[in-house]
N, C-alpha and C. Protein backbone atom coordinates (compact mmCIF):
# COMPACT_ATOMS: atom_id res chain seq x y z
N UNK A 1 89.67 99.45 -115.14
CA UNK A 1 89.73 98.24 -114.40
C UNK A 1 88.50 97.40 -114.69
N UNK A 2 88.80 96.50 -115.12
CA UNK A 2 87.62 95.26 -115.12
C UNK A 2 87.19 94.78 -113.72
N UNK A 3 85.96 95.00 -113.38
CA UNK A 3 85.88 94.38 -111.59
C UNK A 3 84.66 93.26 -112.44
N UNK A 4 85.10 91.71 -111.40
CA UNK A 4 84.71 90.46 -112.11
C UNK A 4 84.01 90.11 -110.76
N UNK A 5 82.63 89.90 -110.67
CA UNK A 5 81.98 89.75 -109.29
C UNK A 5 81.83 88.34 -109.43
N UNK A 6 82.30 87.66 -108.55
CA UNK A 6 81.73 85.76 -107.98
C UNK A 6 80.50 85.98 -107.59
N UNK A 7 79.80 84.98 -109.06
CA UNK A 7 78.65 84.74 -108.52
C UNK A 7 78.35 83.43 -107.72
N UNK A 8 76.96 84.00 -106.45
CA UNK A 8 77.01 81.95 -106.01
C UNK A 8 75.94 82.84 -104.50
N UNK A 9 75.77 82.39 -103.36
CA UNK A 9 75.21 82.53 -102.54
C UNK A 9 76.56 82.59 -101.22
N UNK A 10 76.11 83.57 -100.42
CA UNK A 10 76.70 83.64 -99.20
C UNK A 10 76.55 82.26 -98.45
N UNK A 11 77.60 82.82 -97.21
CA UNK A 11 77.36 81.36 -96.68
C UNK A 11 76.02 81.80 -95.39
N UNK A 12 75.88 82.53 -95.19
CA UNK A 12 75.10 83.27 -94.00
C UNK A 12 73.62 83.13 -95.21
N UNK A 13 73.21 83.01 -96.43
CA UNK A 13 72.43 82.94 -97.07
C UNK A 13 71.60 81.90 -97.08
N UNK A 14 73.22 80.78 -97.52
CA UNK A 14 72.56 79.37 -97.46
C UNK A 14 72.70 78.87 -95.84
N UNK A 15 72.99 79.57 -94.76
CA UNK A 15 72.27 79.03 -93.34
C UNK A 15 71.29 79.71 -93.31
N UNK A 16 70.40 80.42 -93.67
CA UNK A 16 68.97 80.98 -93.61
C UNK A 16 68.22 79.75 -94.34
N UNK A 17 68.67 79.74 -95.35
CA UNK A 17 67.75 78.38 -96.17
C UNK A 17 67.56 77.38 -95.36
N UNK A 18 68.75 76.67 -95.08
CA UNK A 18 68.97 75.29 -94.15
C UNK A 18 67.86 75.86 -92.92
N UNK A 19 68.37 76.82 -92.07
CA UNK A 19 66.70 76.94 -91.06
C UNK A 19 65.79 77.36 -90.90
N UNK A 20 65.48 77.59 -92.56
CA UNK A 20 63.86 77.66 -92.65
C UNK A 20 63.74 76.09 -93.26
N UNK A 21 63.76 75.71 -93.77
CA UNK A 21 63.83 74.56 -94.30
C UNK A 21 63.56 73.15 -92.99
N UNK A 22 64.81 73.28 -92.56
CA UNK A 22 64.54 72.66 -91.13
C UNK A 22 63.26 73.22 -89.93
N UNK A 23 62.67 74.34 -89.91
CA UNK A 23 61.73 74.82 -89.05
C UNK A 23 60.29 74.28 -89.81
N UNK A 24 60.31 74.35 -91.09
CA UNK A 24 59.61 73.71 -92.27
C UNK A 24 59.11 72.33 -91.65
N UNK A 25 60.18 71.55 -91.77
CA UNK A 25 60.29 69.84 -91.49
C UNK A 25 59.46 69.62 -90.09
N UNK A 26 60.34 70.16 -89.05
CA UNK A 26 59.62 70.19 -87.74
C UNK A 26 58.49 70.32 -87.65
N UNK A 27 57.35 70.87 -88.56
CA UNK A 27 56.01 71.11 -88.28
C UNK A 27 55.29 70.06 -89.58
N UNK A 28 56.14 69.82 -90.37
CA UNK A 28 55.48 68.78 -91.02
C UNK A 28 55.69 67.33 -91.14
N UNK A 29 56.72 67.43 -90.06
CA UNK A 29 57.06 65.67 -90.29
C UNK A 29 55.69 64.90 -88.92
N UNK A 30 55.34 65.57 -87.87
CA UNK A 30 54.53 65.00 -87.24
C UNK A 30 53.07 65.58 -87.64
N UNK A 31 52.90 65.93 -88.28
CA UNK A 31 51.53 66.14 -89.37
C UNK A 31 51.35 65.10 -89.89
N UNK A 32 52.83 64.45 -90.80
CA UNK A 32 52.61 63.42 -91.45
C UNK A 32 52.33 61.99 -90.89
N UNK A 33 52.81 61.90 -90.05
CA UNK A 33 52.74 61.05 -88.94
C UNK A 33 51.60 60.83 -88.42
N UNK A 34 50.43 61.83 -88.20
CA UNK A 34 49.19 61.68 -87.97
C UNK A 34 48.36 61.47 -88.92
N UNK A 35 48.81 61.95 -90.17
CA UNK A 35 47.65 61.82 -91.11
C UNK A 35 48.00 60.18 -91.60
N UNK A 36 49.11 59.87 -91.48
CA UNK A 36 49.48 58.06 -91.88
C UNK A 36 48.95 57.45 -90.82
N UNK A 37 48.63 57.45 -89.50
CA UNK A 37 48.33 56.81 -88.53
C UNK A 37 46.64 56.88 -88.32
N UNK A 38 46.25 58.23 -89.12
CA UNK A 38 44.87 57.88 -88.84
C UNK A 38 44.03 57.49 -90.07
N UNK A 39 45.00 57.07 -91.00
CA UNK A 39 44.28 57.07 -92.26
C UNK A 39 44.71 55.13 -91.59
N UNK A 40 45.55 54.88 -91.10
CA UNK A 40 45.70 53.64 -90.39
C UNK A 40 44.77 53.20 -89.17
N UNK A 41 44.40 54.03 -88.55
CA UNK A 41 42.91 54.22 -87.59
C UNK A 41 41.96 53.51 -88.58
N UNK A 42 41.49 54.25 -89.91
CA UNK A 42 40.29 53.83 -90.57
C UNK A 42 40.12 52.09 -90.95
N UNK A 43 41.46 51.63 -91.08
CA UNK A 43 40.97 50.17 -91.00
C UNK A 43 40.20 49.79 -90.23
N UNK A 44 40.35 50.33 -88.86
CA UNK A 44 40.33 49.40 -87.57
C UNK A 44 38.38 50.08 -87.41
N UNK A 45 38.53 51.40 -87.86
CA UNK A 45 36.93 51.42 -87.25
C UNK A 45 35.69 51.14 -88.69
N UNK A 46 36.37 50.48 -89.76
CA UNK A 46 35.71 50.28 -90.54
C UNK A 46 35.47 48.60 -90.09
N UNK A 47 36.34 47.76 -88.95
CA UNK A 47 36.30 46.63 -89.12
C UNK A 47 35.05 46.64 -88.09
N UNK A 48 35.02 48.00 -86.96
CA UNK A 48 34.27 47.93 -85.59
C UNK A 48 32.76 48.12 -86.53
N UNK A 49 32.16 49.48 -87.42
CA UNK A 49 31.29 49.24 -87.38
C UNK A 49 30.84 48.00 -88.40
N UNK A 50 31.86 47.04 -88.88
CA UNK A 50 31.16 45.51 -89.66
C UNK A 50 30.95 44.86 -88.40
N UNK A 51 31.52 44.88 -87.46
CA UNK A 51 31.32 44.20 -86.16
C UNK A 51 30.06 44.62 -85.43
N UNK A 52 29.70 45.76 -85.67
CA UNK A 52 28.69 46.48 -84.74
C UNK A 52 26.92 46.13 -85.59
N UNK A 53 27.62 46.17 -86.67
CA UNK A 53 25.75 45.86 -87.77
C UNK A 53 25.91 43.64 -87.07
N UNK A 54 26.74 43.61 -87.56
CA UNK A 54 27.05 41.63 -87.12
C UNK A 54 26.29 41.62 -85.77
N UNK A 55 26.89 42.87 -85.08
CA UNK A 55 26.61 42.03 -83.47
C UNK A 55 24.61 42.12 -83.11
N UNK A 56 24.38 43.37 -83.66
CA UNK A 56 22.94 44.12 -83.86
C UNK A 56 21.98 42.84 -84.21
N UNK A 57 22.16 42.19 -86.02
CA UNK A 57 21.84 41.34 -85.95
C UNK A 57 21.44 39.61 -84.95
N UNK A 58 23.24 39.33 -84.67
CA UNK A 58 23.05 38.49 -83.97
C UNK A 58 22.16 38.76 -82.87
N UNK A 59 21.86 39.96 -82.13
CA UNK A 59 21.22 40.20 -80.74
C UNK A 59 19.68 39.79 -81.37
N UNK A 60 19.36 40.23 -82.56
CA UNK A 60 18.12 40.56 -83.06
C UNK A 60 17.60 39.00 -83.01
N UNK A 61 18.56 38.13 -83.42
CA UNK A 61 18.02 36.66 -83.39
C UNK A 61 18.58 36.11 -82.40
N UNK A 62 18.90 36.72 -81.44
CA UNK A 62 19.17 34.85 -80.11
C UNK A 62 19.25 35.91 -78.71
N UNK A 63 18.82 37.27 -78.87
CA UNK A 63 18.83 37.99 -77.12
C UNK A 63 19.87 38.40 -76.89
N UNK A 64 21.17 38.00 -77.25
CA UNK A 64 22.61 38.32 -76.77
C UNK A 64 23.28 38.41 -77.43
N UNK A 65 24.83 39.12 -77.71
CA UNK A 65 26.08 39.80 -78.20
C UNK A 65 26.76 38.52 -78.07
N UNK A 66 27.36 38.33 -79.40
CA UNK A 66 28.08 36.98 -79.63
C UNK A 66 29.89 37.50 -79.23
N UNK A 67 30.11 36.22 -78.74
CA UNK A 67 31.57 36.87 -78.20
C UNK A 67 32.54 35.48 -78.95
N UNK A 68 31.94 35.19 -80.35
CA UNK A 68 32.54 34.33 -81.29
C UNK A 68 32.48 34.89 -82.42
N UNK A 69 33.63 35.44 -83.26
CA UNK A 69 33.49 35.90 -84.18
C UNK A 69 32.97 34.72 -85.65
N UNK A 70 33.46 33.79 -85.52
CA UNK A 70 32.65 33.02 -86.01
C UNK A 70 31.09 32.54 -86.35
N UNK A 71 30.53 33.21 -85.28
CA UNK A 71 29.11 32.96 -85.19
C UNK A 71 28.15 34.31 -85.76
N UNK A 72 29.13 35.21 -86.14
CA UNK A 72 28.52 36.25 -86.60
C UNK A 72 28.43 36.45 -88.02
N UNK A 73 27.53 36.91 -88.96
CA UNK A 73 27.75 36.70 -90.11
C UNK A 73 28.92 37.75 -90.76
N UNK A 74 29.67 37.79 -90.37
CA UNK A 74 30.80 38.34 -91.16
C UNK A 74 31.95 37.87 -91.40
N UNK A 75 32.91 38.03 -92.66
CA UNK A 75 33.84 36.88 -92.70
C UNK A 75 34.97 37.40 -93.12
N UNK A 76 36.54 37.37 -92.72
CA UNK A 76 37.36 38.39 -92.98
C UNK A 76 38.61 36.99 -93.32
N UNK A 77 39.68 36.77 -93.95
CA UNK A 77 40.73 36.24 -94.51
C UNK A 77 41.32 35.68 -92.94
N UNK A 78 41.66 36.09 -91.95
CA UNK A 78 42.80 35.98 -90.72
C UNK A 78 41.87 36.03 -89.83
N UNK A 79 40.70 35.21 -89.62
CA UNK A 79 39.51 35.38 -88.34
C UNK A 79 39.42 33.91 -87.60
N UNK A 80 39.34 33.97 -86.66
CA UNK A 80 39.42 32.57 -86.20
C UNK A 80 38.31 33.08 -84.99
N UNK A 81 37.31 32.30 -83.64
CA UNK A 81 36.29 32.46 -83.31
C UNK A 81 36.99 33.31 -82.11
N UNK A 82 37.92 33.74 -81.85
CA UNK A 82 38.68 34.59 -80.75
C UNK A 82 39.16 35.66 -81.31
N UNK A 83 39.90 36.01 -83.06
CA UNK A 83 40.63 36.76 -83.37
C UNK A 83 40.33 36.81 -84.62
N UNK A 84 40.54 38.48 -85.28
CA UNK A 84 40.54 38.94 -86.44
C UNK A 84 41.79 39.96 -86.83
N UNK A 85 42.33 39.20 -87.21
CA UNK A 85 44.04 39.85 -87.45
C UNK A 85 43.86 40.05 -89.24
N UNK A 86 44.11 42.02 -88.85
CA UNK A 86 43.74 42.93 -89.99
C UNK A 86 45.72 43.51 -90.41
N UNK A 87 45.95 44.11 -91.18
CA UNK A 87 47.39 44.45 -91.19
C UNK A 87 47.77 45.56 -90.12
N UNK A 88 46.87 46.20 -89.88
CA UNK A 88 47.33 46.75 -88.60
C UNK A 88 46.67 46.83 -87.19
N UNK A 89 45.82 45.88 -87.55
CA UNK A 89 44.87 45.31 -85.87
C UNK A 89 44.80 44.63 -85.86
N UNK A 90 44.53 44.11 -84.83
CA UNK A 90 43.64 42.88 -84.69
C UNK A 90 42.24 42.80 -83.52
N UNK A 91 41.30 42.14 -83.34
CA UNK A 91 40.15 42.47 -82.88
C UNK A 91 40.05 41.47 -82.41
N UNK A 92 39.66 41.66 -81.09
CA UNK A 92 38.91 40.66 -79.87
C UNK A 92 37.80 41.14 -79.30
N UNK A 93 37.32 40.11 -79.16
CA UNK A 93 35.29 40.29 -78.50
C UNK A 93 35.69 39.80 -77.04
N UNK A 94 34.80 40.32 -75.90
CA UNK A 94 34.66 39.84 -74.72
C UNK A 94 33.30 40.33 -74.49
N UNK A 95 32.48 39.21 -73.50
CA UNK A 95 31.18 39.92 -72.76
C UNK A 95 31.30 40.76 -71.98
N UNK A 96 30.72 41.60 -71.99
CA UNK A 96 30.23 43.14 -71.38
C UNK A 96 28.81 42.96 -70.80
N UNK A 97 27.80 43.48 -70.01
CA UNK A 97 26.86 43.67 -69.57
C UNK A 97 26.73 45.52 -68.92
N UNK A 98 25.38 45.90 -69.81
CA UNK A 98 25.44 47.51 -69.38
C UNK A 98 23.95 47.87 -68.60
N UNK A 99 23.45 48.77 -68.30
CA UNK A 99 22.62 48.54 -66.76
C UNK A 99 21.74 47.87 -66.75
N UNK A 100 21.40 47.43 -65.58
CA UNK A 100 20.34 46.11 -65.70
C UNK A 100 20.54 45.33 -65.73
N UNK A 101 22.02 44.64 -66.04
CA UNK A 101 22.20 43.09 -66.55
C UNK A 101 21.92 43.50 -68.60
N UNK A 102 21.46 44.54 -69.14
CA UNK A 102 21.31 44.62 -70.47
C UNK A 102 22.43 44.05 -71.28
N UNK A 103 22.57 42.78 -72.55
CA UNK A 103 23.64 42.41 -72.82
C UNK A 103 24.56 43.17 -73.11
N UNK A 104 25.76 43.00 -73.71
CA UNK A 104 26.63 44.35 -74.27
C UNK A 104 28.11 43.18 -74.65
N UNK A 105 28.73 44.00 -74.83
CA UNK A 105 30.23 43.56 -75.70
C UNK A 105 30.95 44.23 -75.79
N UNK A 106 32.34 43.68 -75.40
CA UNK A 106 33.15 44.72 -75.59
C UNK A 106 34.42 44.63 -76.66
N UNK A 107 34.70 45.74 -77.27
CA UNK A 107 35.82 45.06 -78.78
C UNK A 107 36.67 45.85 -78.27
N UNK A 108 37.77 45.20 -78.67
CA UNK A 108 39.03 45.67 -78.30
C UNK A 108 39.95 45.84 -79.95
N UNK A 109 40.42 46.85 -80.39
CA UNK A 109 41.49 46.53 -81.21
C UNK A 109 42.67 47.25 -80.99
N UNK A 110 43.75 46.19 -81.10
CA UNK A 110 45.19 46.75 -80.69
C UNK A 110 45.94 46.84 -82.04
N UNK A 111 46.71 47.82 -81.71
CA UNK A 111 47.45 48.24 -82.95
C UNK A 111 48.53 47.17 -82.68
N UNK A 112 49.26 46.65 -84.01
CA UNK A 112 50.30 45.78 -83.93
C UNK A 112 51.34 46.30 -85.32
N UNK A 113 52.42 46.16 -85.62
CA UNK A 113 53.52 46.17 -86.03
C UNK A 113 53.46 46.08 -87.92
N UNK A 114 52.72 44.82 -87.88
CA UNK A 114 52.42 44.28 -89.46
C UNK A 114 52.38 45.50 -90.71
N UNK A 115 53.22 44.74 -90.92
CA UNK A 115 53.07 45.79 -92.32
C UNK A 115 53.55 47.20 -92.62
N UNK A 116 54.46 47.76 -91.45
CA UNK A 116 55.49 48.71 -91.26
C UNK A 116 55.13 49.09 -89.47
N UNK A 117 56.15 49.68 -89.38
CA UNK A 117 56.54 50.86 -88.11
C UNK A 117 55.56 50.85 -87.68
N UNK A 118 55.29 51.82 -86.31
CA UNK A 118 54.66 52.51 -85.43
C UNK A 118 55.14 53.78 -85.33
N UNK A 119 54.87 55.12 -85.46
CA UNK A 119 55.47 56.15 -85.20
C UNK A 119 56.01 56.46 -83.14
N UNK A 120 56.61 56.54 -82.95
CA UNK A 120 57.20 56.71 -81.23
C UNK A 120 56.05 57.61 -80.99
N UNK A 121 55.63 58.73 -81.63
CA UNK A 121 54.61 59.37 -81.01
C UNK A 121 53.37 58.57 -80.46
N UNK A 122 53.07 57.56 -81.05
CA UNK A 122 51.87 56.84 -80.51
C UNK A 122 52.25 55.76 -80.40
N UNK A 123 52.71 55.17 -80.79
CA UNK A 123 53.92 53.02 -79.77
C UNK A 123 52.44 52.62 -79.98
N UNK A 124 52.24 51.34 -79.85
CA UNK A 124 51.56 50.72 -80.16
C UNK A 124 49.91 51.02 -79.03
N UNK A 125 49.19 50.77 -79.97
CA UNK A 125 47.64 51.67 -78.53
C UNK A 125 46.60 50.43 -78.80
N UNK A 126 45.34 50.67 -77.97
CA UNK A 126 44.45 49.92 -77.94
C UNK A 126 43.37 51.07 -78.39
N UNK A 127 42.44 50.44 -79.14
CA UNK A 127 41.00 50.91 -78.66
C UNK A 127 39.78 50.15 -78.71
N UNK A 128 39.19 50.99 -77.29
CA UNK A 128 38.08 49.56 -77.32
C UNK A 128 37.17 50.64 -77.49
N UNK A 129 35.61 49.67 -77.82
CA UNK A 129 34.38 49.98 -78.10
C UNK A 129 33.46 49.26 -76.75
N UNK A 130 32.84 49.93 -75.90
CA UNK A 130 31.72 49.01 -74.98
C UNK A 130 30.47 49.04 -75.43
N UNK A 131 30.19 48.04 -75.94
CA UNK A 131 28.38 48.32 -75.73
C UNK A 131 28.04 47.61 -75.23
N UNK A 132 26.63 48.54 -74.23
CA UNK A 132 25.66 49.76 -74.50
C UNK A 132 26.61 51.03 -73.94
N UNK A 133 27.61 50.55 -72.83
CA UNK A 133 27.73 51.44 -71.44
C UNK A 133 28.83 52.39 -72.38
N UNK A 134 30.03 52.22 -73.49
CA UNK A 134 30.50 53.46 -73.50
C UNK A 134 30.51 53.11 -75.57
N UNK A 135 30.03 53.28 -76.14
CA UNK A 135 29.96 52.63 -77.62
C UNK A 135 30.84 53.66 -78.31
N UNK A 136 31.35 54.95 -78.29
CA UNK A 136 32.18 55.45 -78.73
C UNK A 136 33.72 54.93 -78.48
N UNK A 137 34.63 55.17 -79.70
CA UNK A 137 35.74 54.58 -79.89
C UNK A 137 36.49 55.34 -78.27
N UNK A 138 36.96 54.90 -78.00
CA UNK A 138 38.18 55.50 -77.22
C UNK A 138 39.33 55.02 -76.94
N UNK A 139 40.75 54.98 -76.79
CA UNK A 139 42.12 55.03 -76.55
C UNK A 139 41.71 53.95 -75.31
N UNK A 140 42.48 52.68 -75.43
CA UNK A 140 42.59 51.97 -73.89
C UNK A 140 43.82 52.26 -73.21
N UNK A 141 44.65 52.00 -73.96
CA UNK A 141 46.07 52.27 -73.51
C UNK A 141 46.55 53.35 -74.68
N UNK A 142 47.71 53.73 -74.34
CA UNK A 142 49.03 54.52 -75.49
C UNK A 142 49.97 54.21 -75.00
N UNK A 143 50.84 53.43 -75.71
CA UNK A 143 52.53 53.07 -76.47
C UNK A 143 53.14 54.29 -75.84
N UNK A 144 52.62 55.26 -76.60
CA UNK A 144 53.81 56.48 -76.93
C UNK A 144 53.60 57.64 -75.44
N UNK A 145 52.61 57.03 -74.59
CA UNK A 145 52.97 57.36 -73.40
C UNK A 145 51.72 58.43 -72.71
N UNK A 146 51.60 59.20 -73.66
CA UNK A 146 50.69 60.33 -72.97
C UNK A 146 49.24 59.69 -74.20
N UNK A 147 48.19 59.44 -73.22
CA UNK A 147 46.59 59.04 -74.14
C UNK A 147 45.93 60.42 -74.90
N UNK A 148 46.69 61.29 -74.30
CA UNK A 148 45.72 62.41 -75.22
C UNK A 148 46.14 62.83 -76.61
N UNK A 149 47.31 62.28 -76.93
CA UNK A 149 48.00 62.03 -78.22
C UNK A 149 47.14 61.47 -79.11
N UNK A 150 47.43 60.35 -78.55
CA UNK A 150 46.95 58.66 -79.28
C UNK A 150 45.37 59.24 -79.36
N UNK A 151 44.37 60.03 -78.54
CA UNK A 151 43.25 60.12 -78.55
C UNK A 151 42.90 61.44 -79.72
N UNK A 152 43.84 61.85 -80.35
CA UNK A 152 43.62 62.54 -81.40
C UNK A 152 43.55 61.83 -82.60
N UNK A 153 43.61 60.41 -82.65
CA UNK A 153 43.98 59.39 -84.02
C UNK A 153 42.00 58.95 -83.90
N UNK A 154 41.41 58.81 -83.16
CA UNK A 154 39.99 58.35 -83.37
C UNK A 154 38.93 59.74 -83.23
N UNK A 155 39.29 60.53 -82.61
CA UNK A 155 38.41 62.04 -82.70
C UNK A 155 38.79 62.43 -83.92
């Protein structure tokens, strides 16, 4: 007797593949998601510390934190003396004062839309900078609901 074996994969074989494969995805699709969002972070705090040497200066010559981006020596394509609209921020100055009456400033940059998506894990966030009183980056708001998320994109 000739015995002729079918070759090919079970079907119980190829559902082992499919859920490792899929258990695979699950741990790397929101990996990816963070590492695109914080490599999208680095715009925003490369724009804070050009803002932060600008503001240093300006204090150095007139006593006080300029809350005109215009008046600072730095100069970006989309800046107008209220706003600096980056592809995925944009940046606003307001006066701050930290103890004493000591001047201070506060930057705000909000994440916006431009230039693709937002991942749902983090929806659109803020982060501000205070100086003197809190000068590390931190999360103002989170989009995507819970801040200790969103607060893993600047740590």
């Amino acid at each position: 007797m000739n015995s002729k074996r079918n070759a090919g994969f079970t079907l119980i074989e190829l559902l082992v593949v499919v859920l490792i494969v899929g258990i695979l995805a699950s741990i790397a699709v929101p990996q990816y998601f963070k590492v695109v969002e914080k490599a999208r972070v680095s715009e925003a705090m490369s724009l804070a510390s050009a803002i932060k040497s600008a503001q240093e200066r300006y204090l150095a010559g007139g006593g006080t934190y300029g809350t005109d981006f215009t008046k600072l020596d730095i100069s970006y394509p989309n800046m107008n003396s209220s706003i600096i609209t980056l592809k995925y921020f944009s940046a606003s100055l307001a006066q701050s004062s930290g103890s004493g009456n000591s001047p201070g400033y506060k930057l705000t940059l909000a994440r916006h839309t431009g230039g693709g998506s937002v991942a749902p894990r983090y929806g659109l966030y803020t982060i501000t900078i205070d100086v003197p009183n809190n000068p590390i980056p931190t999360i103002g708001t989170c989009g995507g609901g819970d801040i200790t998320i969103c607060s893993e994109l600047v740590n």
